[in-house]
N, C-alpha and C. Protein backbone atom coordinates (compact mmCIF):
# COMPACT_ATOMS: atom_id res chain seq x y z
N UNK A 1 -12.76 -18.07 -14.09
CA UNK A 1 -13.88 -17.34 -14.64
C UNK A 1 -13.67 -17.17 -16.15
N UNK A 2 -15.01 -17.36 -17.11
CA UNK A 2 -14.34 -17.11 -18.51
C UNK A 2 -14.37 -15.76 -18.78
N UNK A 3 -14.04 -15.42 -19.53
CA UNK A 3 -14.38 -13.64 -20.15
C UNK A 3 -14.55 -13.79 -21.67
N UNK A 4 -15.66 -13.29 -22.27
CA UNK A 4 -15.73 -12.90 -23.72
C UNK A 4 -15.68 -12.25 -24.24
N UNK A 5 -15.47 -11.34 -25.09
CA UNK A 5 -15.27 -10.34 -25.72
C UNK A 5 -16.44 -9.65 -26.81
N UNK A 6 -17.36 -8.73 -26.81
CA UNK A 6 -18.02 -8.19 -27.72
C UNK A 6 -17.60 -7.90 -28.65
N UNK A 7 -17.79 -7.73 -29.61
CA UNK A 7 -17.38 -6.45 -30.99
C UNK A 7 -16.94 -5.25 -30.43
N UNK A 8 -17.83 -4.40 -29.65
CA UNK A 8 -17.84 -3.32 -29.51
C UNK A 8 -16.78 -3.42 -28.46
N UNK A 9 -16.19 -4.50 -27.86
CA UNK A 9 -14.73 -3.78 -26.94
C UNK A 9 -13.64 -3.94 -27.47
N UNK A 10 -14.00 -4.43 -29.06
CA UNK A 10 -12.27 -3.78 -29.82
C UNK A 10 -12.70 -2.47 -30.37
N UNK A 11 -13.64 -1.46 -30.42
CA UNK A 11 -13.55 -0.47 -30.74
C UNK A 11 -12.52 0.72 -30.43
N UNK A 12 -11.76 0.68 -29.61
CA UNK A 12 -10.55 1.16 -29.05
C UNK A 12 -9.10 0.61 -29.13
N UNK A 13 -9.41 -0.47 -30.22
CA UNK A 13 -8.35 -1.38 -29.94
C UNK A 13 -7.35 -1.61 -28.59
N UNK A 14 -7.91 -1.49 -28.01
CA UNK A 14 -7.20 -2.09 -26.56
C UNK A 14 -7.09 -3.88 -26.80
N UNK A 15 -5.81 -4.40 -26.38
CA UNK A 15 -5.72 -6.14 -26.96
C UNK A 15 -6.02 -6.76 -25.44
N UNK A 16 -6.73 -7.94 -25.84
CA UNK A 16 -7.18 -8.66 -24.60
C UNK A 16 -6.28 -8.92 -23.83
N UNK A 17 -4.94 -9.18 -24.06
CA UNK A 17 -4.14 -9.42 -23.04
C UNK A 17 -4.25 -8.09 -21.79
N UNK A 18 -4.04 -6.98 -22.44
CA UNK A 18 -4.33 -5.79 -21.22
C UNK A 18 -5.73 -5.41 -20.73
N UNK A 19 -6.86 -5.80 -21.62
CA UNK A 19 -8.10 -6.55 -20.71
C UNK A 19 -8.01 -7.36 -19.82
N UNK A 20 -7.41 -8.48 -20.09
CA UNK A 20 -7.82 -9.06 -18.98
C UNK A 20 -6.77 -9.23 -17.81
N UNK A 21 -5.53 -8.78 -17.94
CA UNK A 21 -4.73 -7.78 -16.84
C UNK A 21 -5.57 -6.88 -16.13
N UNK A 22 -6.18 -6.25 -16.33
CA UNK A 22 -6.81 -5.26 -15.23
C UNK A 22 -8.17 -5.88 -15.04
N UNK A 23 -9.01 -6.41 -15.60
CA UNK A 23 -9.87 -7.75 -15.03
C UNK A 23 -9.58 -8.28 -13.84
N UNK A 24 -8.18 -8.93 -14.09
CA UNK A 24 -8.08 -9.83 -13.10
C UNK A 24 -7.12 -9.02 -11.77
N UNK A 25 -6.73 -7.87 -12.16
CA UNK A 25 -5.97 -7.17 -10.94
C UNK A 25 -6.29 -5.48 -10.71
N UNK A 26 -7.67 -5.49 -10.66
CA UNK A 26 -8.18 -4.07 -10.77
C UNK A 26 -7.91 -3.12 -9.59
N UNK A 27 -7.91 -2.04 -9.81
CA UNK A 27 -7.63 -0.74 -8.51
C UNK A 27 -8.84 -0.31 -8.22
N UNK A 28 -9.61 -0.19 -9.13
CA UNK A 28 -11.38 0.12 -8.96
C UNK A 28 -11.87 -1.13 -9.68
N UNK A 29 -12.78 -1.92 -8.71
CA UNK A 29 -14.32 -2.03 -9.57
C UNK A 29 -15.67 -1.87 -8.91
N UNK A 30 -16.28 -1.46 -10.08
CA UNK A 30 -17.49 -0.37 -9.72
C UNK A 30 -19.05 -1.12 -10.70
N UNK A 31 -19.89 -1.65 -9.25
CA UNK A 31 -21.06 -1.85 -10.52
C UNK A 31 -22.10 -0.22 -10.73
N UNK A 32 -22.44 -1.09 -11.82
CA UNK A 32 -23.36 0.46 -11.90
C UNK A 32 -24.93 -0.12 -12.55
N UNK A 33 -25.75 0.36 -11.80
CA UNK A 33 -27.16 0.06 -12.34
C UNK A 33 -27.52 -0.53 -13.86
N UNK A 34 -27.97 -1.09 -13.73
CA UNK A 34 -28.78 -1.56 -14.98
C UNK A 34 -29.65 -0.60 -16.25
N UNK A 35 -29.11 -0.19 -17.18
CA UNK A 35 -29.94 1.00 -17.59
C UNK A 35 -31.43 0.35 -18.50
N UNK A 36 -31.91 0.98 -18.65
CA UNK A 36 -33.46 0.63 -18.88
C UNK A 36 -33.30 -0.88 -20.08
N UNK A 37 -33.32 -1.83 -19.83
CA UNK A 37 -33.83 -2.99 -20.43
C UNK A 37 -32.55 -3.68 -20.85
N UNK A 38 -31.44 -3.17 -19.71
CA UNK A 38 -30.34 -3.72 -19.90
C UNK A 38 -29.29 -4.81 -18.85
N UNK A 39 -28.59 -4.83 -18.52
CA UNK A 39 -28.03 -5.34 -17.19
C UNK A 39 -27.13 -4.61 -16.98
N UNK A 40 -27.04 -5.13 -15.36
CA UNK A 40 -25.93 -4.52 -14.35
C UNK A 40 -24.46 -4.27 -15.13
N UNK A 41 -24.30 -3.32 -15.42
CA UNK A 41 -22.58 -3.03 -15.43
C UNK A 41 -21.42 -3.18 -14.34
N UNK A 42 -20.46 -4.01 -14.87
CA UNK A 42 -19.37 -3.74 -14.03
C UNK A 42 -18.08 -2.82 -14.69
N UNK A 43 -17.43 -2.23 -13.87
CA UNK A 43 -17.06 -1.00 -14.62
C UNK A 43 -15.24 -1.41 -13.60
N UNK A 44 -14.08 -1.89 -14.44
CA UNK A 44 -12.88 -2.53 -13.47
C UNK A 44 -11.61 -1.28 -14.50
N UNK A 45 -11.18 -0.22 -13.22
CA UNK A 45 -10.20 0.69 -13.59
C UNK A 45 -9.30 -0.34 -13.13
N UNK A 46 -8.00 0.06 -13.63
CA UNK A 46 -6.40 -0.21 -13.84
C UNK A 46 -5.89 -0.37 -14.75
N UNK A 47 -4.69 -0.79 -14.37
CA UNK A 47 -3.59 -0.69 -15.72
C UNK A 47 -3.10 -2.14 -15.63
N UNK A 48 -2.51 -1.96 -16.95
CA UNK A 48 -2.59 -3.11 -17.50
C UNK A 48 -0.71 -3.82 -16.95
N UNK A 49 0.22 -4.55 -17.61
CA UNK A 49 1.47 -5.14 -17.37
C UNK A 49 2.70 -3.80 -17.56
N UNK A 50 1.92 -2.39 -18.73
CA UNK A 50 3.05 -1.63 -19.16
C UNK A 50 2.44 -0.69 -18.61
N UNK A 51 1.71 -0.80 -17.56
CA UNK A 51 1.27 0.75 -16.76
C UNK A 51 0.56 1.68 -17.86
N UNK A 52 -0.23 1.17 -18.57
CA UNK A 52 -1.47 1.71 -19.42
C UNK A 52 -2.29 2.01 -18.59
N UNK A 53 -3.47 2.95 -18.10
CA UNK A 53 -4.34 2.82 -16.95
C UNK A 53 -5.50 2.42 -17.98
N UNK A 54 -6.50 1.57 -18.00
CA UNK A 54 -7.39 0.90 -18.71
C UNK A 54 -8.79 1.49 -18.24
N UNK A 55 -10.03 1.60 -18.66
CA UNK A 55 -11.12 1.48 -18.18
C UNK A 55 -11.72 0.29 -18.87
N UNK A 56 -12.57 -1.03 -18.42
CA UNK A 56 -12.92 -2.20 -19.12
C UNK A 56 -14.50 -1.90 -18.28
N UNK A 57 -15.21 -2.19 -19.42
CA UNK A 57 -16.91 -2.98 -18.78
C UNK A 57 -17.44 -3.76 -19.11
N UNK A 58 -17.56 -4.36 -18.35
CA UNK A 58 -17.93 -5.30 -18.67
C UNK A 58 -19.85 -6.10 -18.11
N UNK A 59 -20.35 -6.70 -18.58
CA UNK A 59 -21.82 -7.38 -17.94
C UNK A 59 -21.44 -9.09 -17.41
N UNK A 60 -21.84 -9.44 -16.71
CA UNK A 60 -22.19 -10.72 -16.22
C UNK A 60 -23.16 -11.57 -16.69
N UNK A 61 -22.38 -12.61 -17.39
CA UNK A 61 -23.10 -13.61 -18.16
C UNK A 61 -23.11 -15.03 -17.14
N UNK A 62 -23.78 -16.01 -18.15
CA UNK A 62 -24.02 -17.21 -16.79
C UNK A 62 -22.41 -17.95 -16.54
N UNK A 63 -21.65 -17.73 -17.19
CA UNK A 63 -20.40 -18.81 -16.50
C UNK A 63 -19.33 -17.58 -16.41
N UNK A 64 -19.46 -16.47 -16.23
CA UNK A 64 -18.16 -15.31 -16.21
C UNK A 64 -18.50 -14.24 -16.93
N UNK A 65 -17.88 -13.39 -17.41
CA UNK A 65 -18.10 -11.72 -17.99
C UNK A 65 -18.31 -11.78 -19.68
N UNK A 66 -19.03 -10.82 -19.95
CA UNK A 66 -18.28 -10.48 -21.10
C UNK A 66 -18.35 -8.69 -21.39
N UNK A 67 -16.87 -8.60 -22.05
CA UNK A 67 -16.45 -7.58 -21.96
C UNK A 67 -17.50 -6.51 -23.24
N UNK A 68 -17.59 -4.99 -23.32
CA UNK A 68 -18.29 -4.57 -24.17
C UNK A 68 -17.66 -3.16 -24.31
N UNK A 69 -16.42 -2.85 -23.32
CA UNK A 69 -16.12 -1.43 -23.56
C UNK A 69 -14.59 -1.55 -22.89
N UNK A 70 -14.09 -1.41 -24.06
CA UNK A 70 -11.92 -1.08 -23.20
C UNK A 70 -11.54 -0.12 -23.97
N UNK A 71 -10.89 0.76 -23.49
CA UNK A 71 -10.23 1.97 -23.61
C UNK A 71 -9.38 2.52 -22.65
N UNK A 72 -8.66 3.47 -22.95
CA UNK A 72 -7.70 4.00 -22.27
C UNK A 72 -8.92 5.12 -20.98
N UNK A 73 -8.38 5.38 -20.03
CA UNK A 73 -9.23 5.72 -18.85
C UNK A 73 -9.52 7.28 -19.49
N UNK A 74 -10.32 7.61 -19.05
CA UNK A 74 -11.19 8.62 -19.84
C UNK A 74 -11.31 9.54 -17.99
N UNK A 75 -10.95 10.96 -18.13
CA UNK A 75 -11.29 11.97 -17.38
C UNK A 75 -12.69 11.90 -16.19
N UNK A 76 -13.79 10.85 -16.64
CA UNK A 76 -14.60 10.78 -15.86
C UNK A 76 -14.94 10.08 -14.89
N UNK A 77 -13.77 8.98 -14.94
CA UNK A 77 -12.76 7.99 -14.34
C UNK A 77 -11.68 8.04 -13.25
N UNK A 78 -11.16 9.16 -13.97
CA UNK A 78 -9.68 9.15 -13.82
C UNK A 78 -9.62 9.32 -11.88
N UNK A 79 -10.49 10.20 -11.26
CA UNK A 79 -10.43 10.77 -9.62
C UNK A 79 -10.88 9.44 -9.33
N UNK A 80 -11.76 8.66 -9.97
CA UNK A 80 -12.48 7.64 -9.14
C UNK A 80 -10.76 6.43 -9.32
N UNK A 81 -10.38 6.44 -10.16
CA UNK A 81 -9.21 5.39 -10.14
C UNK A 81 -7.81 5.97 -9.08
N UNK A 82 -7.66 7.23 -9.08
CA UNK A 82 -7.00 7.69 -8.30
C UNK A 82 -6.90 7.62 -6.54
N UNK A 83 -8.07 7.70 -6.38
CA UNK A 83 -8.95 7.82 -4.99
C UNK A 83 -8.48 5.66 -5.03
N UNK A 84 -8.84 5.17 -5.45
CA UNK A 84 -8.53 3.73 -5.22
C UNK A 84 -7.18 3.24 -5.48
N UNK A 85 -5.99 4.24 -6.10
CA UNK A 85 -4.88 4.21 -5.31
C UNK A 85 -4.33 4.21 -4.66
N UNK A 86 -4.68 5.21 -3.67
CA UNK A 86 -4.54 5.69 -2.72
C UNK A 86 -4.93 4.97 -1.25
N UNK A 87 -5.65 3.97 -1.68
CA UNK A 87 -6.11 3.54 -0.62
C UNK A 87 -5.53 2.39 -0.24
C-alpha cells in the first residue's frame, strides 16, 4: 500500500518512520465519518518501534493513504487506545 504524506502531518513533527510503524501495526483503527465536503477519516492509534503511543489520520486515496495528522496521542484517544490493548 503507498502512504503520502500532507504538509499538515509534519505539523507535530512526528518522522515518517514512526508513522508508518503504527500504520502498519496499529492497536486501534477507527474510521470516522466524512465531515461536510470532505472524506472518510481513518484514525490508526499505536506506538511506534520506541513505544511512543502515536495518533496518525489519515484519508484514502486511489492507490493507498495519505497521511494529514501525526502526533503524540492526545487524552481524547488515549481510553479508546487503551480499551484496544486490552483486548
Amino acid at each position: 500500500m503507498k502512504v503520502e504524506f500532507a504538509q499538515s502531518a509534519r505539523k507535530h513533527k512526528v518522522g515518517w518512520t514512526r508513522v508508518l510503524a503504527v500504520i502498519e501495526d496499529p492497536t486501534v483503527v477507527l474510521e470516522l465519518p466524512a465531515p461536510p465536503g470532505g472524506d472518510e477519516r481513518l484514525v490508526f492509534l499505536g506506538e511506534d518501534a520506541s513505544g511512543r503511543v502515536l495518533e496518525v489520520m489519515a484519508v484514502r486515496i486511489t492507490d493507498g493513504l495519505l497521511v494529514i495528522h501525526a502526533m503524540d496521542i492526545r487524552p481524547k484517544w488515549r481510553a479508546v487506545y487503551e480499551e484496544g490493548r486490552d483486548d
